[in-house]
N, C-alpha and C. Protein backbone atom coordinates (compact mmCIF):
# COMPACT_ATOMS: atom_id res chain seq x y z
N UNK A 1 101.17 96.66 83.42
CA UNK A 1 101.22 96.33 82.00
C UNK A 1 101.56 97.56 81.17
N UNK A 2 100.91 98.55 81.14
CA UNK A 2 101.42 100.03 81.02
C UNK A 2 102.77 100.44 80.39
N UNK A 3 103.47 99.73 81.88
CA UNK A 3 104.70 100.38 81.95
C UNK A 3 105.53 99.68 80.53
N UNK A 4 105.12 98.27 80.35
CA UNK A 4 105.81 97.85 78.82
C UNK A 4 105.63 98.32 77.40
N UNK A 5 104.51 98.54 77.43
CA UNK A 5 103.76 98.96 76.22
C UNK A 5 104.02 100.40 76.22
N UNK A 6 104.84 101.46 76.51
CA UNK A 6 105.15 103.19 76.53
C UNK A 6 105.59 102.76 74.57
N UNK A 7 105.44 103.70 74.21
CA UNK A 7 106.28 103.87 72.93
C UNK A 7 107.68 103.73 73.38
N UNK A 8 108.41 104.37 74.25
CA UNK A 8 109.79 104.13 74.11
C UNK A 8 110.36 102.96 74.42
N UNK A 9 109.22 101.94 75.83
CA UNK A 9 110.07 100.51 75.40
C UNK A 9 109.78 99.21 74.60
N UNK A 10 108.90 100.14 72.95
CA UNK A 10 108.76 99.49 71.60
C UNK A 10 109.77 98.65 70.95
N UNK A 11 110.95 99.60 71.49
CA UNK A 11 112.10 99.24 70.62
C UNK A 11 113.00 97.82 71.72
N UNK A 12 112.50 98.01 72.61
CA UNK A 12 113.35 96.98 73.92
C UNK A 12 113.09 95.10 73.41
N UNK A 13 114.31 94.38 73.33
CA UNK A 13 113.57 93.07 73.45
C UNK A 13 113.58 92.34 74.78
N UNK A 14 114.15 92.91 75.83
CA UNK A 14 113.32 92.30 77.46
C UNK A 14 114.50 92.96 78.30
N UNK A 15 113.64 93.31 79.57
CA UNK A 15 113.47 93.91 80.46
C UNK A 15 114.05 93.02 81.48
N UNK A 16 115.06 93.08 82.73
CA UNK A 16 115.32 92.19 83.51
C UNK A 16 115.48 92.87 84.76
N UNK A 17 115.75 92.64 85.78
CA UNK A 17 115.61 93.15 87.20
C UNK A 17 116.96 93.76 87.02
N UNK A 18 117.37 94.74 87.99
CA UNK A 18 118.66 95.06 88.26
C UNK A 18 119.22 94.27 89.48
N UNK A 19 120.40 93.75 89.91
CA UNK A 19 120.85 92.97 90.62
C UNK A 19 121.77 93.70 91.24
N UNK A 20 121.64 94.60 92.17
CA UNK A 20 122.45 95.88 92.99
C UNK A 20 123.52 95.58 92.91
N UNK A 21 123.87 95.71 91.54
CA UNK A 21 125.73 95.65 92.07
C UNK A 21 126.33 94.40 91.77
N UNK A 22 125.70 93.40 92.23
CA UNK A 22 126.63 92.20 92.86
C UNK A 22 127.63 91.92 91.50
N UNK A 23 128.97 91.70 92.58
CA UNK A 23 130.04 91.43 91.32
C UNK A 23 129.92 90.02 90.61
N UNK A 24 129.32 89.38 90.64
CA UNK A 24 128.81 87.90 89.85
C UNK A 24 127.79 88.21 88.38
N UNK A 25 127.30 89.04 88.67
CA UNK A 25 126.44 89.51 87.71
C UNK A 25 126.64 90.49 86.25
N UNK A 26 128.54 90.94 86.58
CA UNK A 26 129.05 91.82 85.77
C UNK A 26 129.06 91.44 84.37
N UNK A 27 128.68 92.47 83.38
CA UNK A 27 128.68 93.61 83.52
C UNK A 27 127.24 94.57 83.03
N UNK A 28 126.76 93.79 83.50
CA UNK A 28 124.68 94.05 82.68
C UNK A 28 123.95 93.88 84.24
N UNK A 29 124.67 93.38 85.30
CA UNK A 29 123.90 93.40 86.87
C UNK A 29 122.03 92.80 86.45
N UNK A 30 122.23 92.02 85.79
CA UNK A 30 121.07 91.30 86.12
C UNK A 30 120.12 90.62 86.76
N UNK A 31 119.21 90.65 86.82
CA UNK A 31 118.75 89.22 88.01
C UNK A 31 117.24 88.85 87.25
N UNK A 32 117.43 87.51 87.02
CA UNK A 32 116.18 86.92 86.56
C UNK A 32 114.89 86.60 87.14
N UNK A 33 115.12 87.32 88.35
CA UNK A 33 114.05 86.87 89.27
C UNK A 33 112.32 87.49 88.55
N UNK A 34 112.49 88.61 87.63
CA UNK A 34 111.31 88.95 86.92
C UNK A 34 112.05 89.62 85.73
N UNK A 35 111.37 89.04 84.69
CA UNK A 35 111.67 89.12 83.17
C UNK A 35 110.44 89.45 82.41
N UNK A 36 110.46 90.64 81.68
CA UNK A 36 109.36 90.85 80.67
C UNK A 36 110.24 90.69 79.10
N UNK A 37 109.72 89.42 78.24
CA UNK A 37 110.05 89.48 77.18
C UNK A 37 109.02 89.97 75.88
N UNK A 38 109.86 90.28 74.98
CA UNK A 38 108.93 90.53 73.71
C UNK A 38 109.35 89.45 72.70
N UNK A 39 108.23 89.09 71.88
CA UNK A 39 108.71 88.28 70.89
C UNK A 39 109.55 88.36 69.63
N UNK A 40 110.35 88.74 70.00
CA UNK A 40 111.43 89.38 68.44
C UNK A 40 112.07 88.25 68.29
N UNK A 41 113.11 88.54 66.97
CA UNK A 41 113.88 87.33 66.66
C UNK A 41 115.16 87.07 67.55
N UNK A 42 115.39 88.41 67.88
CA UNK A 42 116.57 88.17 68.47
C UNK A 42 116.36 87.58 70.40
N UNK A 43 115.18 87.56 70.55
CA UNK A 43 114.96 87.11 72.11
C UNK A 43 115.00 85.56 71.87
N UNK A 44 113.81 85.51 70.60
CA UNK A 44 114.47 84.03 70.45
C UNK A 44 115.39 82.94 70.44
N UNK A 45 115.72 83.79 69.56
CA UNK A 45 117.50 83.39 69.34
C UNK A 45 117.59 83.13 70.73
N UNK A 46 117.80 83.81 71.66
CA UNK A 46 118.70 84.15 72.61
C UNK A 46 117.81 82.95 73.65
N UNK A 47 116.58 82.90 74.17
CA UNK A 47 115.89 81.57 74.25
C UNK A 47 115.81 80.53 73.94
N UNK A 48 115.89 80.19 72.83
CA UNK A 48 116.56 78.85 71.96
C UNK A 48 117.97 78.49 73.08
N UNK A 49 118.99 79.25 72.96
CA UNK A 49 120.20 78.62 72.88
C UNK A 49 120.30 78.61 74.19
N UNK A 50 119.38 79.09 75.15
CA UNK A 50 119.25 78.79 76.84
C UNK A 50 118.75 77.31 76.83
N UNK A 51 117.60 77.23 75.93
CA UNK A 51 117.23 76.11 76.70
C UNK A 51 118.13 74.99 75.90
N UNK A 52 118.63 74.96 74.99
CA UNK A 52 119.70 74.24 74.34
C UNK A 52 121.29 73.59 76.03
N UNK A 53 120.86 74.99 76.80
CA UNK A 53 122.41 74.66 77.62
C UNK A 53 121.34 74.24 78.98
N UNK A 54 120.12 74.22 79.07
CA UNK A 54 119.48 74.41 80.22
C UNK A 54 119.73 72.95 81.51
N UNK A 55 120.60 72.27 80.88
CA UNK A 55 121.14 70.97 81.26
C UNK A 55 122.56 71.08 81.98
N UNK A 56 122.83 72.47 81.27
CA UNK A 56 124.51 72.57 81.99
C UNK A 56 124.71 73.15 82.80
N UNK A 57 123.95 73.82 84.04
CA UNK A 57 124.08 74.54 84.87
C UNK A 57 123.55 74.10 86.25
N UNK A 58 123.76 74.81 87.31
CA UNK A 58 122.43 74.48 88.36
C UNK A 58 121.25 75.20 89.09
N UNK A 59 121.88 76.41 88.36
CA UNK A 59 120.77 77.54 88.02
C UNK A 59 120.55 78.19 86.36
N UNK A 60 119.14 78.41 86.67
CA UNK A 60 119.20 79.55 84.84
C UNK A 60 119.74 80.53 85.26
N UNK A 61 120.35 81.30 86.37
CA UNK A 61 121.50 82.32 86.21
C UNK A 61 122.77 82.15 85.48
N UNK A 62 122.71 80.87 85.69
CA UNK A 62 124.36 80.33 85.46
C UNK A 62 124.51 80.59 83.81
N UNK A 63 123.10 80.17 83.42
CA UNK A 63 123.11 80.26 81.38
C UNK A 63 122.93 81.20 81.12
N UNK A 64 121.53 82.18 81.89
CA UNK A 64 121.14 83.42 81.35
C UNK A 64 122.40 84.42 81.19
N UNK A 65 122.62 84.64 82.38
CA UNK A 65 123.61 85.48 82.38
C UNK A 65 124.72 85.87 81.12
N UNK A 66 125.80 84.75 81.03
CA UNK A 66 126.66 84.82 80.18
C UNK A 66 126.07 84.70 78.64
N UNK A 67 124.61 84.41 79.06
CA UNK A 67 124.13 84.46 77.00
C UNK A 67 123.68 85.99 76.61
N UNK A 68 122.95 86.42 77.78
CA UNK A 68 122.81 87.75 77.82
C UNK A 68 123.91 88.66 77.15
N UNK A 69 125.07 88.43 77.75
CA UNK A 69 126.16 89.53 77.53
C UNK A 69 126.59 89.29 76.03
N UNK A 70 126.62 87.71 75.89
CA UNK A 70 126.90 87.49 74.46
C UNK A 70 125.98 87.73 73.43
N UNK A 71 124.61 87.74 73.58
CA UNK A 71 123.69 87.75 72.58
C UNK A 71 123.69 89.59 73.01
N UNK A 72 123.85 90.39 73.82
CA UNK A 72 123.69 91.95 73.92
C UNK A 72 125.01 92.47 72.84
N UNK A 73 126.05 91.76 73.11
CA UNK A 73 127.53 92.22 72.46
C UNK A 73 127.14 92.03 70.70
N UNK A 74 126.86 90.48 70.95
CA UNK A 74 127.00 90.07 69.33
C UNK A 74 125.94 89.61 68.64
N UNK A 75 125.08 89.97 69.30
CA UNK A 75 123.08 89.81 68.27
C UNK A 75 122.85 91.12 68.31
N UNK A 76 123.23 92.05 69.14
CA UNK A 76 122.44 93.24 69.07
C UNK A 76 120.92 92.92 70.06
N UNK A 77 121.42 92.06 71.05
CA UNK A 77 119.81 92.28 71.53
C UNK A 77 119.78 93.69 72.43
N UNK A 78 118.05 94.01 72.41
CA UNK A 78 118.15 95.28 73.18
C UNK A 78 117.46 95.25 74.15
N UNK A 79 118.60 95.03 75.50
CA UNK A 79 118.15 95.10 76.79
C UNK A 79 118.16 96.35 77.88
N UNK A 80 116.96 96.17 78.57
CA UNK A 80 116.63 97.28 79.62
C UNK A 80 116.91 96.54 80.79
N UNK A 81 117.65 97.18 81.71
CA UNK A 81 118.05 96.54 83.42
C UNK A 81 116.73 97.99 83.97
N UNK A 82 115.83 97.24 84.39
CA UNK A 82 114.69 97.68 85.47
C UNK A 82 115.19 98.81 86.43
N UNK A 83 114.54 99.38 87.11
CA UNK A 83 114.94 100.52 88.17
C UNK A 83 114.26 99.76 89.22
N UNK A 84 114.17 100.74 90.41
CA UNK A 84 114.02 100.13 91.64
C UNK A 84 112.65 100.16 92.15
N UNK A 85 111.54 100.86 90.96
CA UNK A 85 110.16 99.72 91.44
C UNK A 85 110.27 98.25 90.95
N UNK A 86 110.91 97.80 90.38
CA UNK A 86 110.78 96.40 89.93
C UNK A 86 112.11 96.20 91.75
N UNK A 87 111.56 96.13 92.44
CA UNK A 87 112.87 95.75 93.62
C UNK A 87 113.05 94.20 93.62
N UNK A 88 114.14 93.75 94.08
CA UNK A 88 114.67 92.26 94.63
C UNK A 88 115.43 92.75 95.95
N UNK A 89 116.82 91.34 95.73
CA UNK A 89 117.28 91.59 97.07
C UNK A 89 118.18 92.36 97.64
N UNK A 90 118.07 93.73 97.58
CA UNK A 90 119.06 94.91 97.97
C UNK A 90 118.35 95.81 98.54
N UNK A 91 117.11 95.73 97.94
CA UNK A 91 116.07 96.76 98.03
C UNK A 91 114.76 96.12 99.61
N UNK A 92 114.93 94.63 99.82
CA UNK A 92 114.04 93.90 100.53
C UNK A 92 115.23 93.34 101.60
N UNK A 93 114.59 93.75 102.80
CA UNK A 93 115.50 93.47 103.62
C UNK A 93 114.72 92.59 105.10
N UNK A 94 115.55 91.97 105.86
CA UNK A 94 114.60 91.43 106.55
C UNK A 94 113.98 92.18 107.99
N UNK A 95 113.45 93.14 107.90
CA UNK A 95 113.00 94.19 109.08
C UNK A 95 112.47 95.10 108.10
N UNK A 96 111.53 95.23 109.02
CA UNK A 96 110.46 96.35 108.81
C UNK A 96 110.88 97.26 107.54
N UNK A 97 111.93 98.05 109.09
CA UNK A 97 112.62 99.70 108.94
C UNK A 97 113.34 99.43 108.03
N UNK A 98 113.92 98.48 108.18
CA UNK A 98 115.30 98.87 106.30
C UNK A 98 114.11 98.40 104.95
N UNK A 99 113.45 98.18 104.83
CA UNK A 99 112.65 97.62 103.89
C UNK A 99 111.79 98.98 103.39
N UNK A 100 111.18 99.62 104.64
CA UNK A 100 110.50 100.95 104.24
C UNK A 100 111.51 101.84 103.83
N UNK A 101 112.76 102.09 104.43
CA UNK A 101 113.51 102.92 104.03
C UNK A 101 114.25 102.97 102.09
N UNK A 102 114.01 101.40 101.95
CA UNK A 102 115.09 101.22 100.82
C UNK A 102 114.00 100.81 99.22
N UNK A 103 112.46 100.30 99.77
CA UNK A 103 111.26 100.10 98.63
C UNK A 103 110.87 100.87 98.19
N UNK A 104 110.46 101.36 97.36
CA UNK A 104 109.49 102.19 96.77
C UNK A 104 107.77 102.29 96.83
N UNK A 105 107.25 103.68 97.67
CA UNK A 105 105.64 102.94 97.50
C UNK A 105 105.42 102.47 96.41
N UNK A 106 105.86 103.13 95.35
CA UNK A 106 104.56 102.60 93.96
C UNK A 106 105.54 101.77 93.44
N UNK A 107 106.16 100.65 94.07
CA UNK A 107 106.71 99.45 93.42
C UNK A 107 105.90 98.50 92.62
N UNK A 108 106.24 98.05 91.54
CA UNK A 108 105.24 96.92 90.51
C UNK A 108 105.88 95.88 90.72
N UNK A 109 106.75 95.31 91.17
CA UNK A 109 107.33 93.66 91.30
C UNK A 109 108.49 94.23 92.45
N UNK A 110 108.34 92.81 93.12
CA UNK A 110 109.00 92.71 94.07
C UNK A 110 109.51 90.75 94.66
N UNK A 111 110.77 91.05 93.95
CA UNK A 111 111.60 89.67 94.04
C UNK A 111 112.15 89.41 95.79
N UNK A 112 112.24 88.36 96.26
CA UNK A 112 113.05 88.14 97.68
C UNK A 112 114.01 87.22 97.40
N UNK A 113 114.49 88.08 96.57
CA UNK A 113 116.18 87.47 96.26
C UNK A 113 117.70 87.81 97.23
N UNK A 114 118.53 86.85 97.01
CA UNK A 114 119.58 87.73 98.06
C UNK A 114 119.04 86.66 99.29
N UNK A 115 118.46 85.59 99.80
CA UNK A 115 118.41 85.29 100.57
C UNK A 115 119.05 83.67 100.59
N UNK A 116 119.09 83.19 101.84
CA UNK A 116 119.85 81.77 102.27
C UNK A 116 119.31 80.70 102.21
N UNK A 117 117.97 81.08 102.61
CA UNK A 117 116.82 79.96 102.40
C UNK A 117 115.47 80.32 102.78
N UNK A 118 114.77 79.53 102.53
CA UNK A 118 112.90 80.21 102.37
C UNK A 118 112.62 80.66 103.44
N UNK A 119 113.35 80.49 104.75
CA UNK A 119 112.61 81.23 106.17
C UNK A 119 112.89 82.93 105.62
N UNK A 120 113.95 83.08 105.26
CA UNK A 120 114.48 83.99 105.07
C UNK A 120 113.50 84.91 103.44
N UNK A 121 113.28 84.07 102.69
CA UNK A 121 112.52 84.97 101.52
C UNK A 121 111.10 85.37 102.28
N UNK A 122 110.70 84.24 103.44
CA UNK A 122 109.29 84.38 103.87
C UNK A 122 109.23 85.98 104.59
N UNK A 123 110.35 86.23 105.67
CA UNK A 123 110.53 87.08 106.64
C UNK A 123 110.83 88.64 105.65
N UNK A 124 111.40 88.40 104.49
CA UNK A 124 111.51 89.80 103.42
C UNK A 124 110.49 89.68 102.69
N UNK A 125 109.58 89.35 102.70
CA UNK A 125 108.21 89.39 102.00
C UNK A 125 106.75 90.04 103.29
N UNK A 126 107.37 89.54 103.95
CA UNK A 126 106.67 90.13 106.08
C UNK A 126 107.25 90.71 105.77
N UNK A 127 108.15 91.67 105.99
CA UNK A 127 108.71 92.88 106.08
C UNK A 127 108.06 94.47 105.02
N UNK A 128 107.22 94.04 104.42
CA UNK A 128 106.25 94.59 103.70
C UNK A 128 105.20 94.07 103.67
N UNK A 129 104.75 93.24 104.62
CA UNK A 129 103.02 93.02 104.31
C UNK A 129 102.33 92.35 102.81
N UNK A 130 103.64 91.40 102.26
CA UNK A 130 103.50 90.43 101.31
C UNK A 130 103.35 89.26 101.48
N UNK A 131 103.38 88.53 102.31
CA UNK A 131 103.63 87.20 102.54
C UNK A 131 101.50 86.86 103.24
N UNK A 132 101.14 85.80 102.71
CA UNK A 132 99.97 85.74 103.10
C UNK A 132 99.98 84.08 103.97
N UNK A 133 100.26 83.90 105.41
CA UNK A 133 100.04 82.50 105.44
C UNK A 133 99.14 81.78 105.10
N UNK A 134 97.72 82.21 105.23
CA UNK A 134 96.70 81.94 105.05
C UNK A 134 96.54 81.20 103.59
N UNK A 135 96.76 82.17 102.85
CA UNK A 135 96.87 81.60 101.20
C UNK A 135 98.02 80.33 101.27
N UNK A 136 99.02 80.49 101.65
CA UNK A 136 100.18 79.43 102.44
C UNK A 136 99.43 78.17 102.38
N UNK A 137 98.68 78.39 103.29
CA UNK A 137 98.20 76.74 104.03
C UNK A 137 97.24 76.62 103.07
N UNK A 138 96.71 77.32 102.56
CA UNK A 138 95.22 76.76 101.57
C UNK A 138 96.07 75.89 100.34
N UNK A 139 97.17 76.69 99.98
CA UNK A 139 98.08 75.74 98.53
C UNK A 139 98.29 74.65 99.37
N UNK A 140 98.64 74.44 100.65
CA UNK A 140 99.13 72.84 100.63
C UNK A 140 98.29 71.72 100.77
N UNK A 141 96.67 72.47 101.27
CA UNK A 141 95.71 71.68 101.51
C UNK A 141 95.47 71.66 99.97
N UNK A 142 95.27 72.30 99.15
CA UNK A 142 95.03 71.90 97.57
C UNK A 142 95.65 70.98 96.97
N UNK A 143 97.26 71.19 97.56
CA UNK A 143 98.09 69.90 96.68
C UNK A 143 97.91 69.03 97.48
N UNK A 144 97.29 68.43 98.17
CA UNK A 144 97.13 67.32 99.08
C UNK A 144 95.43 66.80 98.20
N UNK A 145 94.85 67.29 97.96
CA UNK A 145 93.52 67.33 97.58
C UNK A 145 93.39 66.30 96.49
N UNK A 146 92.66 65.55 96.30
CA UNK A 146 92.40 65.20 95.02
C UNK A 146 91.74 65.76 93.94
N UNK A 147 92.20 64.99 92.61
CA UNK A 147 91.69 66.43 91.50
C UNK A 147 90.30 65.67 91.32
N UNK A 148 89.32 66.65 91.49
CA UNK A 148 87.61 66.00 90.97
C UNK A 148 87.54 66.33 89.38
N UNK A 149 86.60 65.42 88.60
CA UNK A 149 86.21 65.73 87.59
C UNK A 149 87.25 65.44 86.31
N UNK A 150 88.05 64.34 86.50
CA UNK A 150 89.28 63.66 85.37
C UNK A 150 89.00 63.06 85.50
């Protein structure tokens, strides 16, 4: 929490992951996989008119993205692209060794993006000692559960 509240990112209206590169993402390399917003007018703005298109896409990459660049160009919003303790999928890899080599110890968020399908986010989340089965199986026995006390 800290890390938002510094005096210098007072002036920021949200914070988004960096997206290593990938040429789909040009020219702000975003990735929505973790977003810290502030309540200004201009995030609004820029929220409003997402969920206004949130019907036309088949991801919120597909909207965020291109509103981003337009509301950064022509609202003046003021965005920060994250460094590499906020990691996703460039930084999370599926083995051990490339994962220690490429994370940061004192990482604060960590996305398993970049992957094909959930075996695959499960195995880059194992690859750092994130993934809990245990907690796993307890959510499905919960959603199976009935709710007491309604």
């Amino acid at each position: 929490r800290r890390y938002f509240f510094q005096p210098r990112a007072a002036a920021v209206d949200m914070c988004w992951q960096y997206d290593g590169g990938n040429r789909h993402q040009q020219p702000l390399y975003a990735n929505s996989g973790f977003i810290f917003v502030r309540n200004t007018r201009r995030s609004r703005l820029f929220w409003r008119e997402a969920f206004l298109l949130g019907h036309t896409q088949r991801s919120q990459q597909g909207i965020t993205l291109p509103l981003l660049v337009h509301h950064y160009f022509n609202s003046g919003l003021k965005l920060h692209i994250l460094g590499k303790r906020f990691a996703n999928g460039p930084q999370l890899a599926l083995t051990r060794a490339k994962t220690a080599k490429n994370l940061p110890s004192d990482w604060i968020v960590a996305h398993a993006s970049w992957t094909a399908n959930s075996t695959d986010k499960r195995r880059k989340l194992q690859s750092f000692d994130e993934w809990d089965d245990a907690c796993v199986d307890r959510l499905w026995q919960r959603a199976g559960s009935p709710v007491v006390g309604w």
